[in-house]
Protein backbone atom coordinates (compact mmCIF):
# COMPACT_ATOMS: atom_id res chain seq x y z
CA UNK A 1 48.99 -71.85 28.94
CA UNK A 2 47.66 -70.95 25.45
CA UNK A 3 46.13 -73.46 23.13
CA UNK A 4 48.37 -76.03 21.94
CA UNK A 5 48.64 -77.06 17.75
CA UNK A 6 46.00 -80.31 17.85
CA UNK A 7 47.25 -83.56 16.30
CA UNK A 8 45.36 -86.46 14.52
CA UNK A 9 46.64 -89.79 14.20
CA UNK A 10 45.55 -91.57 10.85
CA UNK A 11 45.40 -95.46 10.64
CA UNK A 12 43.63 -97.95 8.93
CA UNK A 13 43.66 -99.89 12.44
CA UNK A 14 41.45 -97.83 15.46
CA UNK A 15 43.60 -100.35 17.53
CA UNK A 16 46.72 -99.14 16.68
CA UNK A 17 45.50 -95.31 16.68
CA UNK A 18 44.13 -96.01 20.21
CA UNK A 19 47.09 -97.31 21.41
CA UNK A 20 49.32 -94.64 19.81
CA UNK A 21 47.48 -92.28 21.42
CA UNK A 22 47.86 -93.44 24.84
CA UNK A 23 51.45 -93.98 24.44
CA UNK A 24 51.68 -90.15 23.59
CA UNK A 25 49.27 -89.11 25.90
CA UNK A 26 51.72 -90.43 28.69
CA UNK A 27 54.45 -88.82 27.31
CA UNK A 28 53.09 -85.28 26.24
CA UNK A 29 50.72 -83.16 28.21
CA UNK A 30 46.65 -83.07 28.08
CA UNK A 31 46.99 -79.25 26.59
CA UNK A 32 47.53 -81.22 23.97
CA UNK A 33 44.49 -81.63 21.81
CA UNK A 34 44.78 -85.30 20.16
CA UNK A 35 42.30 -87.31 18.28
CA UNK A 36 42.60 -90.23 16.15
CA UNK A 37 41.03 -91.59 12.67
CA UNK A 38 41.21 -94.92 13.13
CA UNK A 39 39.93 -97.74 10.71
CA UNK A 40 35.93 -97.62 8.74
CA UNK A 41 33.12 -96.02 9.82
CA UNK A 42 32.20 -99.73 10.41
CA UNK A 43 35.33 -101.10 12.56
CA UNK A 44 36.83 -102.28 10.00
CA UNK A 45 40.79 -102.15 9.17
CA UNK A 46 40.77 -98.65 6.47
CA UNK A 47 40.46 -95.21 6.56
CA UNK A 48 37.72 -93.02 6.50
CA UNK A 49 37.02 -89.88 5.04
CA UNK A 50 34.63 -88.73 7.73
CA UNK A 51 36.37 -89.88 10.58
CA UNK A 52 39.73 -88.00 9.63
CA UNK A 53 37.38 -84.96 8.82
CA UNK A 54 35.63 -84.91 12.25
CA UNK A 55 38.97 -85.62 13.94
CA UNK A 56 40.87 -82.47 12.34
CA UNK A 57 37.92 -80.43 13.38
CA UNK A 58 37.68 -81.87 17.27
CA UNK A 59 41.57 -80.62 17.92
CA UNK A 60 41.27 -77.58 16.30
CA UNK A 61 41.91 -74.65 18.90
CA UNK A 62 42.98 -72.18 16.22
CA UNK A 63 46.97 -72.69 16.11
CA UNK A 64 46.43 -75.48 13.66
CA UNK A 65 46.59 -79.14 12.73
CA UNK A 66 49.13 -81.73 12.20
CA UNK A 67 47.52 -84.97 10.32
CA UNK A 68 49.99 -87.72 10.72
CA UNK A 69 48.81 -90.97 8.97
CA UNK A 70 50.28 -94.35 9.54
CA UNK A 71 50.91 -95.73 5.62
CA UNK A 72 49.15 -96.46 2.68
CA UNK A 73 45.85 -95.61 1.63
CA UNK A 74 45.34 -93.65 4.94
CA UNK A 75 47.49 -91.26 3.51
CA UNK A 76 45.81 -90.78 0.23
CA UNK A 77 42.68 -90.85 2.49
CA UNK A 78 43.96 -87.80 4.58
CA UNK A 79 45.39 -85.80 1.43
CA UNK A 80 41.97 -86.29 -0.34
CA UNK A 81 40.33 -84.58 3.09
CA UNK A 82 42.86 -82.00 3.05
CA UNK A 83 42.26 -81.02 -0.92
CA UNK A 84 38.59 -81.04 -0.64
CA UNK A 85 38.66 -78.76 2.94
CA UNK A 86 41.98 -76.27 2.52
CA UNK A 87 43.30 -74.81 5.51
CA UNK A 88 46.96 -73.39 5.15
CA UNK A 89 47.00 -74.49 9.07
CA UNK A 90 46.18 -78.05 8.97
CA UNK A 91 49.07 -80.02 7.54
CA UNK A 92 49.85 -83.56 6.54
CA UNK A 93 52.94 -84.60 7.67
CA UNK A 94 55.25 -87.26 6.21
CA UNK A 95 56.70 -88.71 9.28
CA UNK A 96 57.43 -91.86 11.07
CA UNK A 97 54.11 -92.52 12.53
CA UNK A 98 54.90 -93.77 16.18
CA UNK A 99 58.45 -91.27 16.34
CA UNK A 100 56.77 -88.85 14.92
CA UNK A 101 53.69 -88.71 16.89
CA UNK A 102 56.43 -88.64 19.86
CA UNK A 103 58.20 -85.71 18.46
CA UNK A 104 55.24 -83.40 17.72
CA UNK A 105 53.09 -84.37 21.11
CA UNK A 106 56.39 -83.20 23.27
CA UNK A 107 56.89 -80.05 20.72
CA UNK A 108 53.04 -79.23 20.52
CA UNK A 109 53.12 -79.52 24.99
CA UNK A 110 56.30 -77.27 24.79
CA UNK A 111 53.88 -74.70 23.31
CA UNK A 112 56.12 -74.11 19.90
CA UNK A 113 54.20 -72.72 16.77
CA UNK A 114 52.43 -75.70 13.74
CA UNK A 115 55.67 -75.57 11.73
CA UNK A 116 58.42 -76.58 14.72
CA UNK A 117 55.79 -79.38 15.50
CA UNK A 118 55.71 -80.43 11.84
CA UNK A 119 59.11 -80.22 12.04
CA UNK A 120 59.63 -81.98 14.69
CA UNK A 121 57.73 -84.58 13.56
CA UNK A 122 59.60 -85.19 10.16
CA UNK A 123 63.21 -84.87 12.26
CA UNK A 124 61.82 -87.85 13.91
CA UNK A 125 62.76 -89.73 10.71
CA UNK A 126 66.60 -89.43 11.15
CA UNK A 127 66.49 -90.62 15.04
CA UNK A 128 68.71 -93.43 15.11
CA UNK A 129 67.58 -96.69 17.23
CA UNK A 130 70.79 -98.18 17.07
């Protein structure tokens, strides 16, 4: 199978990144490159710039990025990466971050192209619960 479209999980908790990405781990596929920004440089609860830098650059395998942060200032953390390093194939994604994460780790393992995983990922917003 080719290379898969890499995702990075952005939280201001490395617990709840960590634990995100083992949920979607079980679920998806390892061709799936996955990495996660999660918290300071420091352990503590934020976001930081490095961390969501070296993260988009560990899952790269050339069919692109989708950056999905959890809320906040980790999203303003993760557009302020994106503006100062411009790639037309790394994009931010405004999704839930746990249905979302779902929805583009089994689109990305299905092999489909940076968009229908971004997609994906945004549908994941109008998935009833109830």
């Amino acid at each position: 199978m080719s290379a898969s479209v890499g995702i990075v999980l952005v939280s201001h908790s490395a617990e709840l990144a960590a634990g995100l990405r083992l949920l979607v781990e079980q679920i998806g596929s390892d061709s799936v490159p996955l990495a996660t920004a999660g918290g300071t440089d420091d352990g503590r609860i934020g976001t930081s710039y490095d961390l969501v830098l070296d993260a988009i650059r560990s899952v790269d395998r050339g069919q692109g990025v989708v950056v999905l942060p959890d809320l906040g200032s980790s999203v303003l953390t993760a557009r302020t990466v994106l503006e100062d390093h411009p790639r037309a194939d790394v994009l931010i994604v405004d999704a839930p971050f746990v249905e979302g994460a779902v929805a583009a780790v089994v689109t990305a393992a299905s092999g489909a192209d940076l968009k229908a995983v971004a997609d994906a990922a945004k549908e994941a917003r109008h998935v009833h619960k109830l």
